[in-house]
Every structure is written in structure tokens, then in C-alpha cells.
Protein backbone atom coordinates (compact mmCIF):
# COMPACT_ATOMS: atom_id res chain seq x y z
CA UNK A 1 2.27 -2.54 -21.50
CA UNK A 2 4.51 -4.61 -19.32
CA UNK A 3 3.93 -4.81 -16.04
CA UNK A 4 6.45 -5.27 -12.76
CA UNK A 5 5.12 -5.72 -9.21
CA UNK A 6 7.05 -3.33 -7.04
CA UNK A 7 6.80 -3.93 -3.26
CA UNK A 8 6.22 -0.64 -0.80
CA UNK A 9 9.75 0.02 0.01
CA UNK A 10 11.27 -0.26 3.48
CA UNK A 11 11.21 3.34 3.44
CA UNK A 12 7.19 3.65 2.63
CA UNK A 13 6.57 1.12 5.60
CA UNK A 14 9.07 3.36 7.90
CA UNK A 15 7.37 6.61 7.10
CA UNK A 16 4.01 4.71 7.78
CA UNK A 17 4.81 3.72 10.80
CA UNK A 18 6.54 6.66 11.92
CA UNK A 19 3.19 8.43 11.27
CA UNK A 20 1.20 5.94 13.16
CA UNK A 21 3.14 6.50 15.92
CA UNK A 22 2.74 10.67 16.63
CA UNK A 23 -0.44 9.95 15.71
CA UNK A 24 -0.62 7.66 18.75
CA UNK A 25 -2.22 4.83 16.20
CA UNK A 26 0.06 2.26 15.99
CA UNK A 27 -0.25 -1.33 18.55
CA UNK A 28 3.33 -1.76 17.56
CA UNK A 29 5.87 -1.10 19.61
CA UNK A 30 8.80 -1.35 17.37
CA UNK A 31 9.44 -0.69 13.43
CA UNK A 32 10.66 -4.22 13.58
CA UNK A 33 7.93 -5.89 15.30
CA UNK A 34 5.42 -3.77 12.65
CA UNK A 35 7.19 -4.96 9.63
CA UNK A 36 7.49 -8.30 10.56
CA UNK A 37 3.08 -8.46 10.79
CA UNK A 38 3.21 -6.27 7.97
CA UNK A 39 5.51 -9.02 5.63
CA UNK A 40 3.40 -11.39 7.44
CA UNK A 41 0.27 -10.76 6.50
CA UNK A 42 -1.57 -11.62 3.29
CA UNK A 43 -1.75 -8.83 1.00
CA UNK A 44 -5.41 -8.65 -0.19
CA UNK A 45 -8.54 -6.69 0.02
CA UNK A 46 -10.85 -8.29 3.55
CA UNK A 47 -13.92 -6.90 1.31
CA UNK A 48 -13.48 -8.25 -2.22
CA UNK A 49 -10.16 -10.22 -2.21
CA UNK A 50 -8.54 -8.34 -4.52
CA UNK A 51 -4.60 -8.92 -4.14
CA UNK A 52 -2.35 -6.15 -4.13
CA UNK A 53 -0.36 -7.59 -7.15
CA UNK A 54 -3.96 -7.40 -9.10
CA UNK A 55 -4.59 -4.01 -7.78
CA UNK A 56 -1.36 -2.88 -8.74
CA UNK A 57 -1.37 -4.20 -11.88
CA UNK A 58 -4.90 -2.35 -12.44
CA UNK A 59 -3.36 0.70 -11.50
CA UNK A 60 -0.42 0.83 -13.75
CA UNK A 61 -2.20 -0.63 -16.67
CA UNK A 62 -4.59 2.86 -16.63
CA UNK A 63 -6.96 0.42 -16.04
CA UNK A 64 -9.01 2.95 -14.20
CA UNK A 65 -8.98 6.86 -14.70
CA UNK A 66 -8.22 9.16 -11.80
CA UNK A 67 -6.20 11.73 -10.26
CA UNK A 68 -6.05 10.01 -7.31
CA UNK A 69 -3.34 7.71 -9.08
CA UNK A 70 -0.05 7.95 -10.56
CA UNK A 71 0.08 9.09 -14.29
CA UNK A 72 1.49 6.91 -16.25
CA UNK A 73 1.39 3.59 -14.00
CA UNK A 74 5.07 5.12 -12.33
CA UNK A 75 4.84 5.72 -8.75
CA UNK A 76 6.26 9.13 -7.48
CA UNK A 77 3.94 10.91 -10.47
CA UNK A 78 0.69 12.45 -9.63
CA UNK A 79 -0.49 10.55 -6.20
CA UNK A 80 0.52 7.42 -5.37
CA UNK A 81 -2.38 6.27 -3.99
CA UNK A 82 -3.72 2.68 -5.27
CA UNK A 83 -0.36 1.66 -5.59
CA UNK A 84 -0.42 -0.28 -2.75
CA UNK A 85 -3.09 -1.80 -0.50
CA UNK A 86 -3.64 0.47 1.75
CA UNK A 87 -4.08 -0.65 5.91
CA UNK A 88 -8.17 -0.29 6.93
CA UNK A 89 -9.92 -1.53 9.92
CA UNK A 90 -12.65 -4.31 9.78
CA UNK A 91 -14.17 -2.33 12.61
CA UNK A 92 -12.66 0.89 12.82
């Protein structure tokens, strides 16, 4: 199976941060200034240094068997979760 990494989508990083903010979570004060740490920072697990282009790659290969990701390797079918790294706290 071939594989393609696909970036989250301007759209996935506004409805992130959207979120964040009712949720009165974000340190951000604009979309811009959140995007711009976001494209910023490395994209790898703290814990085991797993980057997301391995972890996607994982995922999309069926790699690993769960609802919890998208059927197929497609995002948008079953849950898109693994996908993408996800944003965790060192210290939450």
C-alpha cells in the first residue's frame, strides 16, 4: 500500500482552536499567532519520539487494529483519531 503524508488541514487547526477557545483552554490569542507555534513546532511524540509522519504512516498502513481509527487508512471514515499527533501536556 502506498502511502501519502497528509498535513491537518487549515480547517482541522481552525476548528481546534476554535474549541480551545469556548473552552477557555487556549494561551493564544489569535488563530494566527496559534498556527504559527503550531507550524513551528516539531511534530513528534515528547514520550517516545515517534513523528507524526511515522504515526501516520502506521495508521494508514492498518498497522494497528482499532475502531478508534479510520478504516481503510482514509481520514473522514470511522474516527479520525491517530491521524494526527494529537496536542498533550507534559504536565497537565
Amino acid at each position: 500500500m502506498n502511502f501519502e503524508y497528509i498535513p491537518k488541514s487549515q480547517r482541522q487547526l481552525k476548528n481546534n482552536y476554535t474549541s480551545r477557545i469556548r473552552r477557555e483552554k487556549s494561551d493564544f490569542p489569535t488563530f494566527e499567532d496559534f498556527k504559527k507555534w503550531y507550524d513551528e513546532k516539531a511534530k513528534y511524540c515528547y514520550y517516545c519520539r515517534l513523528s507524526e509522519i511515522e504515526c501516520q504512516e502506521i495508521v494508514v498502513k492498518s498497522m494497528l487494529t482499532s475502531n478508534r481509527f479510520p478504516k481503510d487508512g482514509k481520514p473522514g471514515q470511522g474516527t479520525s483519531r491517530g491521524m494526527w499527533l494529537e496536542v498533550d501536556r507534559l504536565n497537565p
